[in-house]
N, C-alpha and C. Protein backbone atom coordinates (compact mmCIF):
# COMPACT_ATOMS: atom_id res chain seq x y z
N UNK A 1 10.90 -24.51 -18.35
CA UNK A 1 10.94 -23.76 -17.11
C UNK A 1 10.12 -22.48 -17.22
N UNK A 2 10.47 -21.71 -18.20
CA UNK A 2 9.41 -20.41 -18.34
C UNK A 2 8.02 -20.76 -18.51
N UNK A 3 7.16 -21.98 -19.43
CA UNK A 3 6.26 -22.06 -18.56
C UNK A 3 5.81 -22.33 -17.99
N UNK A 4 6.64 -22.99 -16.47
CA UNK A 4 6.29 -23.06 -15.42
C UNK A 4 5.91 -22.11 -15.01
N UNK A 5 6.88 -21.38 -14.77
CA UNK A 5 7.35 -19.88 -14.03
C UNK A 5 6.06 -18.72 -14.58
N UNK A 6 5.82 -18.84 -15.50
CA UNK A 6 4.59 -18.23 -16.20
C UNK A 6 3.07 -18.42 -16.19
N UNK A 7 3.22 -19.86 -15.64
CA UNK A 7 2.03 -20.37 -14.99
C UNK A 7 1.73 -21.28 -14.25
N UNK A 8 1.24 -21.74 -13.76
CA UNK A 8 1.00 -22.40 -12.79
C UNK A 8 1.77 -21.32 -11.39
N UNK A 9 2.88 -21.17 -11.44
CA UNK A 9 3.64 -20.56 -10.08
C UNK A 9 3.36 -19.29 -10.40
N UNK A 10 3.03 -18.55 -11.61
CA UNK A 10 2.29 -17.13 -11.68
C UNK A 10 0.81 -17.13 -10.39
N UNK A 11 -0.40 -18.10 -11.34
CA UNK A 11 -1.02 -18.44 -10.53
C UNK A 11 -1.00 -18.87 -9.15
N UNK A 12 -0.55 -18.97 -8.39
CA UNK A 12 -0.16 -19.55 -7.30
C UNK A 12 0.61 -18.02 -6.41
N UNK A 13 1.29 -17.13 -7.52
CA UNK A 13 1.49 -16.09 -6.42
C UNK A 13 0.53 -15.35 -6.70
N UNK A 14 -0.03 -15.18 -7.45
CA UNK A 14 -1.40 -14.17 -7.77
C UNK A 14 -2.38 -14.46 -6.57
N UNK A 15 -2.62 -15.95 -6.54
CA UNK A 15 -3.88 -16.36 -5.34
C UNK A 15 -3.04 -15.72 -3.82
N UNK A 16 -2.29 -16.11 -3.31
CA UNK A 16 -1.57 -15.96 -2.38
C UNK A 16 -1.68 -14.06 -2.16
N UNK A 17 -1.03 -13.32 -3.12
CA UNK A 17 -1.60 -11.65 -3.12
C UNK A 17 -2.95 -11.57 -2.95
N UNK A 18 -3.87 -12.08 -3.78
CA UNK A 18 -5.32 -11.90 -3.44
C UNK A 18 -5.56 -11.96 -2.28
N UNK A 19 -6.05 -13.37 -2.11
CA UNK A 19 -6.39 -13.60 -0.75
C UNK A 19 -5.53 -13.37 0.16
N UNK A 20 -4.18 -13.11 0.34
CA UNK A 20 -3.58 -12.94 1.60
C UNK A 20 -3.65 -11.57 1.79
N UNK A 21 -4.26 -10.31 0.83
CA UNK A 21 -4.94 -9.27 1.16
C UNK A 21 -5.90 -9.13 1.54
N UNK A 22 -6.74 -10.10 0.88
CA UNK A 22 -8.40 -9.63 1.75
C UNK A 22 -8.57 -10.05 3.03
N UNK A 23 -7.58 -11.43 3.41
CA UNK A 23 -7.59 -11.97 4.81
C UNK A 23 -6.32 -10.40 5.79
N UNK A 24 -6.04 -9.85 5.37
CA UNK A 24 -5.73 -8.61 6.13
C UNK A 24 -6.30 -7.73 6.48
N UNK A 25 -6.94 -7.33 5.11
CA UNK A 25 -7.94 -6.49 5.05
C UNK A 25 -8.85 -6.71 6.50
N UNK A 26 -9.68 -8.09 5.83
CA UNK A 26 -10.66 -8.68 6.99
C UNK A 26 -10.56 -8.58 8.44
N UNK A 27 -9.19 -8.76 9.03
CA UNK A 27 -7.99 -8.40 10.20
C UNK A 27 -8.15 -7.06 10.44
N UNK A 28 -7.89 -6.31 9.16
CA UNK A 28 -8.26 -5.04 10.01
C UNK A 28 -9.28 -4.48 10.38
N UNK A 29 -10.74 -4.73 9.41
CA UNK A 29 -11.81 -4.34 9.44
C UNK A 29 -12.08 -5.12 10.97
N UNK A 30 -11.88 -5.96 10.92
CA UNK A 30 -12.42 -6.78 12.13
C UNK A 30 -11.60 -6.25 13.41
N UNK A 31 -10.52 -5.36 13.74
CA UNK A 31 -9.40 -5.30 14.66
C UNK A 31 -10.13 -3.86 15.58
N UNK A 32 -11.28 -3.03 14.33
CA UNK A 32 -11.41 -1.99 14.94
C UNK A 32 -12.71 -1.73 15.75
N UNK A 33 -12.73 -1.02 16.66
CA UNK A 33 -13.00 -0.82 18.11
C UNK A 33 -14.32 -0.72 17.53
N UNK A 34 -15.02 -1.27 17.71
CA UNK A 34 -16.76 -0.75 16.73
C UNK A 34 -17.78 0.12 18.35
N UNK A 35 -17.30 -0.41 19.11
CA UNK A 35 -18.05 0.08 20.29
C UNK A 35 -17.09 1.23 20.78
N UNK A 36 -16.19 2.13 20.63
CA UNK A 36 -15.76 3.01 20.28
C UNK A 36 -16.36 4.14 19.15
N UNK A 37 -16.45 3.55 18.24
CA UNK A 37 -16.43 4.12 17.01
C UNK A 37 -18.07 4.19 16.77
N UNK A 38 -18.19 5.89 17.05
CA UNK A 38 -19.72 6.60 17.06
C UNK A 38 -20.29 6.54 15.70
N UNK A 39 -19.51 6.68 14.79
CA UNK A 39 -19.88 6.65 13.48
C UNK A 39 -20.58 6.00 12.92
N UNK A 40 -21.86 6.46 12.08
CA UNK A 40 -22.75 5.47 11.52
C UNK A 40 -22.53 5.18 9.85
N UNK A 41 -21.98 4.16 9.72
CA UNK A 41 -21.72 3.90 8.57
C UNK A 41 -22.51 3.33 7.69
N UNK A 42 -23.61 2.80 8.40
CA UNK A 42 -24.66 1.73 7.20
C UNK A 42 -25.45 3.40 6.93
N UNK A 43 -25.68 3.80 8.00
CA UNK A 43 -27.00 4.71 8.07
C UNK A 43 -26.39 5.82 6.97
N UNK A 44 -24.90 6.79 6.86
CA UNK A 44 -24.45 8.24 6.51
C UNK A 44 -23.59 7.63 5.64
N UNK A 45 -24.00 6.31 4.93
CA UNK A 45 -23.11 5.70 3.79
C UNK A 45 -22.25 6.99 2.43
N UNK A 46 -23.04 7.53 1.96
CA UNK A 46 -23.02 8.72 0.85
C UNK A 46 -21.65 9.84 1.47
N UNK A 47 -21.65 10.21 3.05
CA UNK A 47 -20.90 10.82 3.11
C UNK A 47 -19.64 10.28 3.33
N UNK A 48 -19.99 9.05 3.73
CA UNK A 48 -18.23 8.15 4.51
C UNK A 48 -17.67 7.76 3.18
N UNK A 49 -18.60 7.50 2.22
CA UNK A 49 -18.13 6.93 0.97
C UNK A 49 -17.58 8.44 0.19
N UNK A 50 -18.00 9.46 0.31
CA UNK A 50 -17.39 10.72 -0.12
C UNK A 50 -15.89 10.93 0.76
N UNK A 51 -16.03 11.23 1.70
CA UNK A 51 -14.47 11.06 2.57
C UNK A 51 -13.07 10.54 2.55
N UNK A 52 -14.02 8.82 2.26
CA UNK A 52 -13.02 7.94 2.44
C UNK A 52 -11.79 8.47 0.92
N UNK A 53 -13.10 8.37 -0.22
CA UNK A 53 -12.30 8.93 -1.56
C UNK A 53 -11.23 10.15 -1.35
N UNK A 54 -12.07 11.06 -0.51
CA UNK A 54 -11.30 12.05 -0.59
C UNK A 54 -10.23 12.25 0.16
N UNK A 55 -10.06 11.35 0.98
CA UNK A 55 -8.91 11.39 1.99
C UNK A 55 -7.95 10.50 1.06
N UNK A 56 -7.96 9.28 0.91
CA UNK A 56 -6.89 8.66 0.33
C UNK A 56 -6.61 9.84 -1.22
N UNK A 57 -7.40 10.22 -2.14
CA UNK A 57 -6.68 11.00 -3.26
C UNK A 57 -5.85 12.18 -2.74
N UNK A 58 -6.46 12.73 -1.35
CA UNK A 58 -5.83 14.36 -1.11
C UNK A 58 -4.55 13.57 -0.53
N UNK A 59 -4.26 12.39 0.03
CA UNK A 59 -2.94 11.93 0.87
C UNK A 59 -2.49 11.42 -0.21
N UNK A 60 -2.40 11.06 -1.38
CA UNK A 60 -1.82 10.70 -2.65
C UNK A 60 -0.68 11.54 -2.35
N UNK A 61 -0.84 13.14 -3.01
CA UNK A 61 -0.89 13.89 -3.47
C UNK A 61 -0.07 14.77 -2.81
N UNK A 62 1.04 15.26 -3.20
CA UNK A 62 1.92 16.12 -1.97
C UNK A 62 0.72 17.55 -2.04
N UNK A 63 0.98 17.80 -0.94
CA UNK A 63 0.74 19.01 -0.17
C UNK A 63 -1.09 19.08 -1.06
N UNK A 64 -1.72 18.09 -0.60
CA UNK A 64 -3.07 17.89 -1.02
C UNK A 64 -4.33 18.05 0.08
N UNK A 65 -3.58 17.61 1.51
CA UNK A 65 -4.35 17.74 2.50
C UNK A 65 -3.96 18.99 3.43
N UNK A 66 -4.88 19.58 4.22
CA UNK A 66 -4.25 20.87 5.53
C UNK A 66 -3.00 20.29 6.06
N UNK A 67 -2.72 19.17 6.38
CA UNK A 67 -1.41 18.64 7.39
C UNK A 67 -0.13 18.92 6.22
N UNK A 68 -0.34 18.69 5.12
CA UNK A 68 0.71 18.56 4.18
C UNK A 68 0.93 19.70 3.86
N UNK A 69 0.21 20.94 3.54
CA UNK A 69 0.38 22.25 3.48
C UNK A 69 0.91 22.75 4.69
N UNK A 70 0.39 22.46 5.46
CA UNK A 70 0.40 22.95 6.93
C UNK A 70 1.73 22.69 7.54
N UNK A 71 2.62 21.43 7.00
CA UNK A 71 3.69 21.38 7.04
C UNK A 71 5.11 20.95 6.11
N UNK A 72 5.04 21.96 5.47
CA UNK A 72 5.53 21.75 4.03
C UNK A 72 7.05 20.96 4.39
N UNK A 73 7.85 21.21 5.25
CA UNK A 73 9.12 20.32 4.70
C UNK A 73 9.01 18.95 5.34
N UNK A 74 8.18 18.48 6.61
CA UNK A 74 7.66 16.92 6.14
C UNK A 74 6.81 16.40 5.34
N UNK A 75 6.25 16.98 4.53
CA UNK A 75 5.68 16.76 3.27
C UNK A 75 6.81 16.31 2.35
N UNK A 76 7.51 17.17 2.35
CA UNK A 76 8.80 17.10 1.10
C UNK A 76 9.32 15.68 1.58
N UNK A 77 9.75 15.85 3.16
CA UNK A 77 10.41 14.61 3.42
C UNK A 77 9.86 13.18 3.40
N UNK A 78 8.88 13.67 3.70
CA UNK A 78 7.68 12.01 3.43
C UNK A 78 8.08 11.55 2.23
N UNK A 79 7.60 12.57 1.03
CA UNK A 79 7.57 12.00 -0.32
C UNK A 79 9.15 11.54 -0.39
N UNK A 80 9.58 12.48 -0.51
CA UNK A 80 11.66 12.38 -0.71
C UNK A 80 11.88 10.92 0.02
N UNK A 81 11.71 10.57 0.93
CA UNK A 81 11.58 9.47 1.70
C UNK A 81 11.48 8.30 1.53
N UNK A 82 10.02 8.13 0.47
CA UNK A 82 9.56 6.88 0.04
C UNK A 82 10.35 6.74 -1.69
N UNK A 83 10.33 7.94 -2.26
CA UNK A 83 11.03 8.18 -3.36
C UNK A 83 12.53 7.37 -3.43
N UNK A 84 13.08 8.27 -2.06
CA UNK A 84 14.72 7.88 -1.92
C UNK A 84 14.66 6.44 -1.54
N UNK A 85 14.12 5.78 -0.74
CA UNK A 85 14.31 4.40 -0.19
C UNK A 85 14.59 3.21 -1.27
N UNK A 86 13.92 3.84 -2.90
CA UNK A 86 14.37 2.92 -3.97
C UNK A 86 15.84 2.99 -4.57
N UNK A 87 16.57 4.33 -4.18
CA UNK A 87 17.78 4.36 -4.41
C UNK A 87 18.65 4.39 -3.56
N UNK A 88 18.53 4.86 -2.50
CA UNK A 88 19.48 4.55 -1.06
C UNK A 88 18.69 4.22 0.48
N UNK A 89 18.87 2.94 0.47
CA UNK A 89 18.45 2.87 1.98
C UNK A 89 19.25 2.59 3.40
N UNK A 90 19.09 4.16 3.45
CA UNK A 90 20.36 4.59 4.28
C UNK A 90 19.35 4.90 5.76
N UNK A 91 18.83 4.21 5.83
CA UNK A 91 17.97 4.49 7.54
C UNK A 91 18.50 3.80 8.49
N UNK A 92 19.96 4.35 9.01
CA UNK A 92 20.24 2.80 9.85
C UNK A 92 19.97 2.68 11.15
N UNK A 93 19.09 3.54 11.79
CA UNK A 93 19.00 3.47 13.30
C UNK A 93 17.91 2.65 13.76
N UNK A 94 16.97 3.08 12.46
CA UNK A 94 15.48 1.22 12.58
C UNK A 94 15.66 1.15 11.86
N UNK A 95 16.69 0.96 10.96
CA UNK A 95 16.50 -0.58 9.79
C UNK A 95 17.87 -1.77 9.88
N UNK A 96 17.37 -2.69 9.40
CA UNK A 96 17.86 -3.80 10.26
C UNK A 96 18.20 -4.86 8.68
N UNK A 97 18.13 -5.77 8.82
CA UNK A 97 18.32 -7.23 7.67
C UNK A 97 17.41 -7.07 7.11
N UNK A 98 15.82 -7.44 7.63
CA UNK A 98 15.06 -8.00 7.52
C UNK A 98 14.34 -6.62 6.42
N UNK A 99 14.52 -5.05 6.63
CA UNK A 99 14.19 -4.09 6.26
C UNK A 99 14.89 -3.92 4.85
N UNK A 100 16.12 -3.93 4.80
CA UNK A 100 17.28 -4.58 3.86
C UNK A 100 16.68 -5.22 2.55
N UNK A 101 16.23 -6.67 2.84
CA UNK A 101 15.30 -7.50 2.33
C UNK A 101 14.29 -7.49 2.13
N UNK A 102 13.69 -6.38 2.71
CA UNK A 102 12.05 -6.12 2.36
C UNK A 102 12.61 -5.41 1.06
N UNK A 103 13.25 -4.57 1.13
CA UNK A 103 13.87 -3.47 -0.17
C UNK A 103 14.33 -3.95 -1.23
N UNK A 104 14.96 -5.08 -1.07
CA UNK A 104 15.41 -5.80 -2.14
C UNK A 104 14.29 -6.70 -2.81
N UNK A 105 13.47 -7.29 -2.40
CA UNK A 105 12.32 -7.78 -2.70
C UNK A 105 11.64 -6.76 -3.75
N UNK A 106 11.51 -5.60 -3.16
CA UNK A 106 10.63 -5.14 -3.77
C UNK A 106 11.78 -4.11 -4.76
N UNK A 107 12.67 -3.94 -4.85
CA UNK A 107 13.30 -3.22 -6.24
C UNK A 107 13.66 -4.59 -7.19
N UNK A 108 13.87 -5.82 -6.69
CA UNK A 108 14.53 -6.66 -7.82
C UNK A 108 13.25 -7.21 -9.35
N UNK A 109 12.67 -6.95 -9.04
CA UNK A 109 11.49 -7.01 -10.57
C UNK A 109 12.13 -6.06 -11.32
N UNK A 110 12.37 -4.67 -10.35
CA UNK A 110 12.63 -3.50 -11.70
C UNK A 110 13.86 -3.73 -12.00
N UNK A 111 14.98 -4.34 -11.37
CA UNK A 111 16.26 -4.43 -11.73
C UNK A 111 16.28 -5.58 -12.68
N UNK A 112 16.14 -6.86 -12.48
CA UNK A 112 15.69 -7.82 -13.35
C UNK A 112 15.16 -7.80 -14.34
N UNK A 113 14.23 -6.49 -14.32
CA UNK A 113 13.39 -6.31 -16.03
C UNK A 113 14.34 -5.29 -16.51
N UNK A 114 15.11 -4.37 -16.23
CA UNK A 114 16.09 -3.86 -17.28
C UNK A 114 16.95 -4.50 -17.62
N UNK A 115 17.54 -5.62 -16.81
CA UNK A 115 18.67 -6.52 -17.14
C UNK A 115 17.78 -7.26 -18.48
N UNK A 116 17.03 -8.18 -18.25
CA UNK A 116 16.76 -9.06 -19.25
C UNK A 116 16.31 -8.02 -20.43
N UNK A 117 15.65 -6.92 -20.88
CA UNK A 117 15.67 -5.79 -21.68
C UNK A 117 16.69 -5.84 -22.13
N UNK A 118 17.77 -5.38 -21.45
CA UNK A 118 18.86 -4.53 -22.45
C UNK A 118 20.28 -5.86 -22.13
N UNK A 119 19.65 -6.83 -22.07
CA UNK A 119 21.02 -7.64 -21.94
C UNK A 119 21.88 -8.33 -23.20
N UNK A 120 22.67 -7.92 -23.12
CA UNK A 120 23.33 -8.92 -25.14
C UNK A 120 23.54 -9.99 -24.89
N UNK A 121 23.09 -10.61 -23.95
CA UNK A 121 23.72 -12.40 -24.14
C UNK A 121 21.67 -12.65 -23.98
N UNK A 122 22.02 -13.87 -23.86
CA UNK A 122 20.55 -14.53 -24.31
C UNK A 122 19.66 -14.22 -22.95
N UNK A 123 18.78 -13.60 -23.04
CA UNK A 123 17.89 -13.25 -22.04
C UNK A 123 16.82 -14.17 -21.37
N UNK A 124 16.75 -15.10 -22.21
CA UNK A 124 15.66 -15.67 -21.29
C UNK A 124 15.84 -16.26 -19.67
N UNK A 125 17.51 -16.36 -19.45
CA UNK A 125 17.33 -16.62 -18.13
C UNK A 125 17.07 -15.35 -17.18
N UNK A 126 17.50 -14.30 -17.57
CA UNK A 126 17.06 -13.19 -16.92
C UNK A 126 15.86 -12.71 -16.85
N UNK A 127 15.01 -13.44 -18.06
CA UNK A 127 13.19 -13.04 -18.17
C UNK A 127 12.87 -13.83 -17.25
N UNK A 128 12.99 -15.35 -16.24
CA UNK A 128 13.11 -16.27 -15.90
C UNK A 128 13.13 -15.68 -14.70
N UNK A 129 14.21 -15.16 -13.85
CA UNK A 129 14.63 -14.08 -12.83
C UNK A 129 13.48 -13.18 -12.65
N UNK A 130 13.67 -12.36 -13.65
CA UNK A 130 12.25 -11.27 -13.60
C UNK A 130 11.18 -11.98 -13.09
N UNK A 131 10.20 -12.73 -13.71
CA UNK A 131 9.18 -12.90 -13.33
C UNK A 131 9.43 -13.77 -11.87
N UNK A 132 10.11 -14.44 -11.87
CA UNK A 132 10.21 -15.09 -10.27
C UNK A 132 10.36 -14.18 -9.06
N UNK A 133 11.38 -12.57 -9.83
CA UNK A 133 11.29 -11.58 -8.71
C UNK A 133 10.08 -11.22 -8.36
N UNK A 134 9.38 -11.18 -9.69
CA UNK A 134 8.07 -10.20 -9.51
C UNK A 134 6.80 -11.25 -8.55
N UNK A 135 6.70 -12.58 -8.63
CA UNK A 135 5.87 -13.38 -7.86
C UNK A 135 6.48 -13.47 -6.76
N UNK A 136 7.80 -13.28 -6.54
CA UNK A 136 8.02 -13.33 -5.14
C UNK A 136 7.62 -11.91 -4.24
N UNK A 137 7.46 -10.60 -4.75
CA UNK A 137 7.06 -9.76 -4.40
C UNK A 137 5.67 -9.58 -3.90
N UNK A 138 4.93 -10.04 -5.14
CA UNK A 138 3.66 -10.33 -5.17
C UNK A 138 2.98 -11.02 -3.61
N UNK A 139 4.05 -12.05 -3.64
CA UNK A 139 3.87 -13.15 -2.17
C UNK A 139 4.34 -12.40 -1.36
N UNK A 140 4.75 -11.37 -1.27
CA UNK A 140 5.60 -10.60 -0.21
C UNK A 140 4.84 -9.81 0.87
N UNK A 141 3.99 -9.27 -0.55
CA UNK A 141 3.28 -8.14 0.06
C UNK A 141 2.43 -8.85 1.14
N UNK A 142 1.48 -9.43 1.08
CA UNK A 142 0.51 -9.43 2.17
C UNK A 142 0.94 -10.17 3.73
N UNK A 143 2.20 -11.06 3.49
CA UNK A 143 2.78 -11.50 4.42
C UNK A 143 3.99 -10.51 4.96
N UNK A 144 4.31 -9.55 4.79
CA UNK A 144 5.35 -8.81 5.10
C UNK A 144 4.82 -7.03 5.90
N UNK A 145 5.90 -6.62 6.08
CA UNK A 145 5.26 -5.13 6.23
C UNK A 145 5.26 -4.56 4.70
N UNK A 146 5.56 -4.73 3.63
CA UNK A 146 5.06 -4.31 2.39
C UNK A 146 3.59 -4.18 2.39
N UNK A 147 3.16 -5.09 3.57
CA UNK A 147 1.49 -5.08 3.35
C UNK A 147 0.85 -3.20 3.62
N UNK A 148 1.82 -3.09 3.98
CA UNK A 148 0.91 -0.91 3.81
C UNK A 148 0.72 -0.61 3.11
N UNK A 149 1.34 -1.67 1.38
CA UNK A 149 0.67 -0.98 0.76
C UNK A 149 -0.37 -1.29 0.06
N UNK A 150 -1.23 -2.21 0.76
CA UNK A 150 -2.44 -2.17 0.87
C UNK A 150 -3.56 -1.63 1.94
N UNK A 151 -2.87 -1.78 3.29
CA UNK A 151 -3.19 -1.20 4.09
C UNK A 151 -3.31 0.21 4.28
N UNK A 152 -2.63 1.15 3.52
CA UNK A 152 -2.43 2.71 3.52
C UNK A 152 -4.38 2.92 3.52
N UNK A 153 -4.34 2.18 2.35
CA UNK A 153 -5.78 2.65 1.52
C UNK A 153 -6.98 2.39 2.32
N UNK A 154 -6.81 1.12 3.43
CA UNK A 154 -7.88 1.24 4.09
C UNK A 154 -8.24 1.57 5.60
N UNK A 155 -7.07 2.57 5.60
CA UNK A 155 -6.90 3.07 6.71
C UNK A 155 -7.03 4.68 6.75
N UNK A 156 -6.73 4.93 5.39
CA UNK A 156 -6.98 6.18 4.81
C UNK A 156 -8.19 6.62 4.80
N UNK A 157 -9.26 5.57 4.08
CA UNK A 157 -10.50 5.63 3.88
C UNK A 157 -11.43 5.38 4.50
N UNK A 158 -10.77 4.53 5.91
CA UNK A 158 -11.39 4.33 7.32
C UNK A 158 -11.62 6.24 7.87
N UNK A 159 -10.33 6.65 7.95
CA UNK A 159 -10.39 8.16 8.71
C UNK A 159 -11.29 8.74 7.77
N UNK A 160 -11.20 8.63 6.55
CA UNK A 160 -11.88 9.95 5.37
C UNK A 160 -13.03 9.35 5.69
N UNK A 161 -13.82 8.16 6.21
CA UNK A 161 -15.25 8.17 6.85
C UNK A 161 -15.62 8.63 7.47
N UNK A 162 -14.72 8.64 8.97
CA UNK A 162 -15.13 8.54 10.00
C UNK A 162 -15.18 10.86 10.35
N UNK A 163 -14.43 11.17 9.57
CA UNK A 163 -14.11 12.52 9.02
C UNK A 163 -15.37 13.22 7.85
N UNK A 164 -15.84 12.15 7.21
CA UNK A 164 -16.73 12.47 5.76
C UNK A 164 -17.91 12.43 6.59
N UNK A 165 -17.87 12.00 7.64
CA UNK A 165 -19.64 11.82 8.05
C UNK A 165 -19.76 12.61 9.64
N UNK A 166 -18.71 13.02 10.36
CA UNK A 166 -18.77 13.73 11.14
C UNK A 166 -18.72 15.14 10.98
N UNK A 167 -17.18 15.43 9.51
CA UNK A 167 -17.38 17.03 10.00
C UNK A 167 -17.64 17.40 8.65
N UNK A 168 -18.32 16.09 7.44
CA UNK A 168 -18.08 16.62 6.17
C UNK A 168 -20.12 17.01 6.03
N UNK A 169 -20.65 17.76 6.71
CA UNK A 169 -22.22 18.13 6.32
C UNK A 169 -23.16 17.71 7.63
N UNK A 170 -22.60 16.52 8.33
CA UNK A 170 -23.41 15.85 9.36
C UNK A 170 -22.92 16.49 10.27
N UNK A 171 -22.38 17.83 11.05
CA UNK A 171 -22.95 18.49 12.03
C UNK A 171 -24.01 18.63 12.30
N UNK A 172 -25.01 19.12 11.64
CA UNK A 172 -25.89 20.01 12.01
C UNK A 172 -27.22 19.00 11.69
N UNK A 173 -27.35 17.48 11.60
CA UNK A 173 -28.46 16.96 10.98
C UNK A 173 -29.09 15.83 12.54
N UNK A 174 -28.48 16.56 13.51
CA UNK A 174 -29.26 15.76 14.55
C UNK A 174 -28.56 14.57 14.81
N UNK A 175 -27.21 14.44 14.65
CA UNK A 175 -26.79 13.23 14.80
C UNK A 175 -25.92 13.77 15.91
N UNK A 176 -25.79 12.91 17.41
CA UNK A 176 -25.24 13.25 18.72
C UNK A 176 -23.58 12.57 18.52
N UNK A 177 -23.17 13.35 18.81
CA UNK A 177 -21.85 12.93 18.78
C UNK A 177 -21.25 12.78 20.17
């Protein structure tokens, strides 16, 4: 059974994370308004590609960007927020079953890998557990709302473009906004 579980069905949730990210990805790249969106991205590549970096590392990062300084106790609460949701998820006015289960999905790898760690009876069915939590997570993400957290990054780095090439040097170079 473990090496099943170790391979072949490893493989199989690995492909499924891959590609069921880049086919999101693709969804989103493809979702946004291009005839809207003034921004020249083939042409002011150097600066959107400066932005994008710098927006997703400064939003890492508590109190990294003006908004997060600018408002220090939802800063705290953001982070405290995503922090706390692994130990109490106590949001009950929008969260529901299904939110419940997204949470459990995604803490049972770490619970499963200290169990089979520190367990005194014979572990391999709990190593067994573990990794099945962890491919089921894996499969989770791109089909679930777990998918933000892939999505954060290219939505982050969408604005830090569209931001890196408008107000990061390209004022003043003749480009009409």
């Amino acid at each position: 059974m473990y090496e099943f579980v170790t391979g072949p069905l490893a493989w199989l949730a690995f492909a499924v994370f891959f590609i069921g990210n880049i086919v999101r990805l693709v969804f989103y790249v493809r979702g946004l308004d291009w005839k809207l969106d003034r921004v020249t991205y083939s042409v002011n590549t150097s600066f959107g590609v400066k932005g994008a970096v710098r927006s997703v590392l400064f939003w890492l990062a508590p109190f990294g960007t003006h908004s997060w300084r600018d408002n220090p106790w939802f800063t705290i609460l953001v982070f405290v927020m995503h922090v706390g949701l692994i130990f109490t998820p106590e949001v009950r006015i929008i969260t529901n079953a299904y939110d419940y289960l997204m949470l459990a999905i995604a803490v049972a790898p770490f619970v499963t890998g200290l169990i089979a760690r520190y367990a005194f009876v014979h572990s391999e069915p709990w190593l067994i557990v573990h990794v099945l939590s962890g491919e089921l997570f894996l499969i989770a993400i791109p089909l679930t709302k777990l998918s933000h957290f892939v999505l954060f990054f290219a939505t982050r780095a969408q604005l830090g473009m569209d931001y890196g090439i408008k107000r990061g040097g390209m004022k003043s170079s003749g480009i009409n906004w």
